[in-house]
N, C-alpha and C. Protein backbone atom coordinates (compact mmCIF):
# COMPACT_ATOMS: atom_id res chain seq x y z
N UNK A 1 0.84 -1.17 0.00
CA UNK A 1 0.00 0.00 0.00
C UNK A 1 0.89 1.24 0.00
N UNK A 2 0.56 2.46 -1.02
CA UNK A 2 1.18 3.59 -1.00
C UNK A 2 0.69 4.18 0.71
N UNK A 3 1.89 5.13 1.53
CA UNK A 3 1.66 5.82 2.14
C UNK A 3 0.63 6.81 2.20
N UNK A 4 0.30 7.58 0.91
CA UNK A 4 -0.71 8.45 0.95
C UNK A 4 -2.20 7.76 0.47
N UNK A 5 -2.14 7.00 0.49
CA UNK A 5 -3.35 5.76 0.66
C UNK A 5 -4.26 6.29 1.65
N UNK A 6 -5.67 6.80 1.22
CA UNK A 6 -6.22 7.09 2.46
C UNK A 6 -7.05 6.02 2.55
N UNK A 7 -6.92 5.26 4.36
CA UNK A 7 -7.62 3.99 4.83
C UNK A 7 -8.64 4.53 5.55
N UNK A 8 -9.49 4.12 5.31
CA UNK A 8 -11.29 3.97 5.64
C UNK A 8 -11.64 2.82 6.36
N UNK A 9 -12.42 3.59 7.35
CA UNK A 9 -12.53 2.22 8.02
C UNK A 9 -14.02 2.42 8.44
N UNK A 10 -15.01 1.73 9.39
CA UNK A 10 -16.29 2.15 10.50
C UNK A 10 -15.72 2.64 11.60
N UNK A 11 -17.18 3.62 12.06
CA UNK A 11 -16.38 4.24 13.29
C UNK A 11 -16.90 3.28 14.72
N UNK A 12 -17.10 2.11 14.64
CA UNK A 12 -17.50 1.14 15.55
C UNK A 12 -16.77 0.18 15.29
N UNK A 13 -15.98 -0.18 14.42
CA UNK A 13 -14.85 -1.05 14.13
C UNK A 13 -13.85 -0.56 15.53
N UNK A 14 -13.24 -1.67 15.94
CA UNK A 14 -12.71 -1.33 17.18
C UNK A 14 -11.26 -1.75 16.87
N UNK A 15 -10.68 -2.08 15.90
CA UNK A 15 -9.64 -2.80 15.32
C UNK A 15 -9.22 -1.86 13.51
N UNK A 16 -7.99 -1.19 14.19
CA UNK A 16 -7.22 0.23 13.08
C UNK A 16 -6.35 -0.79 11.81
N UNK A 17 -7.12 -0.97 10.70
CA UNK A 17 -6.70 -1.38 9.45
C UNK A 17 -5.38 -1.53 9.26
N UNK A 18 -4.74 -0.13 9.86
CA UNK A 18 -2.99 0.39 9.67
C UNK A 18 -2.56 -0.78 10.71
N UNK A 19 -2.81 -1.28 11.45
CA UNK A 19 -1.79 -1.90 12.61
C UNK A 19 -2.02 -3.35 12.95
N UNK A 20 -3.49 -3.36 12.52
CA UNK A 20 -4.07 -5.24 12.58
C UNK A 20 -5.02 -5.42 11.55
N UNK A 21 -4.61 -5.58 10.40
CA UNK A 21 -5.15 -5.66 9.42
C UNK A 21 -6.33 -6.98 9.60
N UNK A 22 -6.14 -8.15 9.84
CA UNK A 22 -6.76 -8.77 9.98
C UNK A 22 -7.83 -9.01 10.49
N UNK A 23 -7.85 -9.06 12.08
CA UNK A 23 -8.50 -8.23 13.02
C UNK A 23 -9.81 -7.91 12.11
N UNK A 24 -9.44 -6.64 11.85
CA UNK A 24 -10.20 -5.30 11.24
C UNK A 24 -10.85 -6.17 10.28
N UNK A 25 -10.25 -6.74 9.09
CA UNK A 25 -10.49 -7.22 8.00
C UNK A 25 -12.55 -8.34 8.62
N UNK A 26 -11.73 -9.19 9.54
CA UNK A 26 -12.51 -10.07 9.85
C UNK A 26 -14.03 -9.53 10.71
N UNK A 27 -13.66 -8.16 11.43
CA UNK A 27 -14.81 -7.44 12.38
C UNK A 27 -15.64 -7.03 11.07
N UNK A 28 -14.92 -6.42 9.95
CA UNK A 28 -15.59 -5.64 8.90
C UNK A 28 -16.43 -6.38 8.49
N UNK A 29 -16.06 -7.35 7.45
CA UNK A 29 -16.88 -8.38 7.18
C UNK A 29 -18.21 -9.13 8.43
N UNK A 30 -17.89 -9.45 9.35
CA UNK A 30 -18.29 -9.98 10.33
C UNK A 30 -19.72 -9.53 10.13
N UNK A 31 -19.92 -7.78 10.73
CA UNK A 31 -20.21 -6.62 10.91
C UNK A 31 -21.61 -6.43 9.83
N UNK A 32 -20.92 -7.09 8.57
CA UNK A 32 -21.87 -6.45 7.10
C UNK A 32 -21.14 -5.28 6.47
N UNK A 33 -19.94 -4.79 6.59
CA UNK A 33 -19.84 -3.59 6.05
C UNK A 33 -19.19 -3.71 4.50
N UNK A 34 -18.11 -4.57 4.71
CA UNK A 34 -17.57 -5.25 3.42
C UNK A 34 -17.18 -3.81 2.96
N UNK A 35 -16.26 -3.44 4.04
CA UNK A 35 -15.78 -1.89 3.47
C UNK A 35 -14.99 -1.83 1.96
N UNK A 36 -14.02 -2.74 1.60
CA UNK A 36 -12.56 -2.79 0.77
C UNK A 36 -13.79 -3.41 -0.48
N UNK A 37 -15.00 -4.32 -0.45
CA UNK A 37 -15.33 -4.62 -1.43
C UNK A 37 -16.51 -3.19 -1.94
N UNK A 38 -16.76 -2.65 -0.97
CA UNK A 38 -17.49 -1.10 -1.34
C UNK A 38 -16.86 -0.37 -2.40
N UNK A 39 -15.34 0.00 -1.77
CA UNK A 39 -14.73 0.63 -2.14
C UNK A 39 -13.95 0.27 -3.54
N UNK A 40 -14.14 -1.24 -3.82
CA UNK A 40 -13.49 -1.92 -4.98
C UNK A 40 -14.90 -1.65 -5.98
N UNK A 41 -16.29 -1.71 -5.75
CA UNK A 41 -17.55 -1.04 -6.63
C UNK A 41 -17.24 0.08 -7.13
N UNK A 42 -16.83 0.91 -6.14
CA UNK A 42 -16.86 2.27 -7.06
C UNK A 42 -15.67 2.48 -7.98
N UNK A 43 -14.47 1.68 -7.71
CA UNK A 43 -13.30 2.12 -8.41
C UNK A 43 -13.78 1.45 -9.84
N UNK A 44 -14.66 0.23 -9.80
CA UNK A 44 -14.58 -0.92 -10.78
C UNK A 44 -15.30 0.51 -11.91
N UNK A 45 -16.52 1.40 -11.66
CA UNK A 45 -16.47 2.72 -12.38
C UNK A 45 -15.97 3.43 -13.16
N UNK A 46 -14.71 3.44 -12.23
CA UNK A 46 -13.33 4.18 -13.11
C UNK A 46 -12.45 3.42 -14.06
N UNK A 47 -13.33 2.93 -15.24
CA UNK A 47 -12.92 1.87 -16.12
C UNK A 47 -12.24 2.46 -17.81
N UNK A 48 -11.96 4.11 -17.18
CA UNK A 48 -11.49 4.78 -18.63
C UNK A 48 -10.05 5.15 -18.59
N UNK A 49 -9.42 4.60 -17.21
CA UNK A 49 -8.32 4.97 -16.69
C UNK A 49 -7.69 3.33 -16.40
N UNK A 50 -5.82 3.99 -17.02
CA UNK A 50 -5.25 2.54 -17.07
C UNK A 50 -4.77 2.04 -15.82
N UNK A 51 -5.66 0.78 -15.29
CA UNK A 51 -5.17 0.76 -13.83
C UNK A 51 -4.14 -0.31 -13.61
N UNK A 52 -3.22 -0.43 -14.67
CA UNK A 52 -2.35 -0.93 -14.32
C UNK A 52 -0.96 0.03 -13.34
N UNK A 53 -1.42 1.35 -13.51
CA UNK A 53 -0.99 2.47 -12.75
C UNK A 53 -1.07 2.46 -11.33
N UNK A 54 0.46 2.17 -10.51
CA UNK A 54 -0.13 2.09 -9.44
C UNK A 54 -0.36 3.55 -8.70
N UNK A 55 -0.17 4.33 -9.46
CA UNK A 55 -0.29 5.91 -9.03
C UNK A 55 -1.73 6.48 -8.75
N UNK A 56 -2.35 5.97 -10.34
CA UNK A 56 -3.31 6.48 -10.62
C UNK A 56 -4.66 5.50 -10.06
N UNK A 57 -3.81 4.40 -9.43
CA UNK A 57 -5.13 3.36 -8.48
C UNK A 57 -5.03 4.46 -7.18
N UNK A 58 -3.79 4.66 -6.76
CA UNK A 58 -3.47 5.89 -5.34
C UNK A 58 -4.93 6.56 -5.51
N UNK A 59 -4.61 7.32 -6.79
CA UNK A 59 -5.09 8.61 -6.72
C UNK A 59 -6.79 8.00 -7.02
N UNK A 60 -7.26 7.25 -7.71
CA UNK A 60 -8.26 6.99 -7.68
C UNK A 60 -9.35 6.62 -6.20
N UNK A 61 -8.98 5.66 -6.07
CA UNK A 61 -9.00 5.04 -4.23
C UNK A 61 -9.00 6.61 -3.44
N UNK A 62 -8.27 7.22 -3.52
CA UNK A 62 -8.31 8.67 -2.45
C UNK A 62 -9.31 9.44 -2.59
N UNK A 63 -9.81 9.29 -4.34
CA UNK A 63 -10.81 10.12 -4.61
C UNK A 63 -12.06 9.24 -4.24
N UNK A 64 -12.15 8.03 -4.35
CA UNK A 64 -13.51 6.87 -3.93
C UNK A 64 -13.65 7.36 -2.47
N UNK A 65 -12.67 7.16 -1.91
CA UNK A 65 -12.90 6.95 -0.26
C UNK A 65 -13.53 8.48 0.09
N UNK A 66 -12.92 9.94 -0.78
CA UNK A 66 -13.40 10.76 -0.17
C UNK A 66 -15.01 10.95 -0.27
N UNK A 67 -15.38 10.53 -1.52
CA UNK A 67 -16.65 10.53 -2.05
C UNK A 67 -17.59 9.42 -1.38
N UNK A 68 -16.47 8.39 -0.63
CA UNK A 68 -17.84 7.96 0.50
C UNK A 68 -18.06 8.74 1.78
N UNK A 69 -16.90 9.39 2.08
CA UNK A 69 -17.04 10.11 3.63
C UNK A 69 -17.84 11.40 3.02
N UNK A 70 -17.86 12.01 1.97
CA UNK A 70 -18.40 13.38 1.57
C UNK A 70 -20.24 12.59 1.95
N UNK A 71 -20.67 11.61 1.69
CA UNK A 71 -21.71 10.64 0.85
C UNK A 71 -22.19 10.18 1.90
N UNK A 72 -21.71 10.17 3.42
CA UNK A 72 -21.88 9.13 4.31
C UNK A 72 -22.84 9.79 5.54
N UNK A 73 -24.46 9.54 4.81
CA UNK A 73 -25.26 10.55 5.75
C UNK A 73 -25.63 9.60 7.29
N UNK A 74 -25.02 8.66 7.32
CA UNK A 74 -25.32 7.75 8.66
C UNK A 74 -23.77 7.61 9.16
N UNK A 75 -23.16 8.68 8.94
CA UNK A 75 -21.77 9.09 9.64
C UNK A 75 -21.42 7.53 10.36
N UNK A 76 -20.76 6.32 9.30
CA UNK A 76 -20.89 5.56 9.37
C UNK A 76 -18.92 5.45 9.50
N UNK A 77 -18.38 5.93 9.00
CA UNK A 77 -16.98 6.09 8.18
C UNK A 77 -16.19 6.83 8.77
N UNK A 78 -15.10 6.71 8.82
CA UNK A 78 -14.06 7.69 9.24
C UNK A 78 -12.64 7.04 8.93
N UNK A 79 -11.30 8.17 8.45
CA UNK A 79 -10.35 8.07 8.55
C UNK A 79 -9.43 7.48 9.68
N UNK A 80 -8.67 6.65 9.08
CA UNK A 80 -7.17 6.13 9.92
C UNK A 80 -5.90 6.79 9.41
C-alpha cells in the first residue's frame, strides 16, 4: 500500500486497518460492512483509466474513499 493511501474504516470497528489488518479485515466483514469490497464497486467505475498504474489506483482510491465520507449521511466512516 502507497503511504498516501487514504484507509477507511467504521467508526465502531474497534480494530485500526494500519496496525491489525486482519482483526479489522474479519470485524468488517463480520459486521456487514464489506468496506474494501465497497470501495473496490466504485473504483470498478473508473474503467477509462489505465489501472495498471499504481499511481493512478493511489489517486483513484483517495478520490472513492473521499466521495464515501463526503456521501456518508449515517456518519458511518471515518479516517485512519
Amino acid at each position: 500500500m502507497i503511504d498516501d493511501t487514504l484507509v477507511l474504516t467504521t467508526k465502531d470497528n474497534p480494530y485500526n486497518p494500519k496496525e491489525d489488518y486482519y482483526n479489522w479485515k474479519m470485524w468488517d466483514v463480520e459486521n456487514g460492512y464489506n468496506t474494501e469490497e465497497y470501495i473496490a464497486r466504485l473504483l470498478i467505475m473508473e474503467t477509462t483509466y489505465d489501472l495498471d498504474d499504481e499511481l493512478i489506483i493511489n489517486q483513484l482510491t483517495n478520490k472513492v474513499v473521499n466521495e464515501i465520507l463526503e456521501n456518508d449521511t449515517l456518519e458511518v466512516y471515518k479516517l485512519v
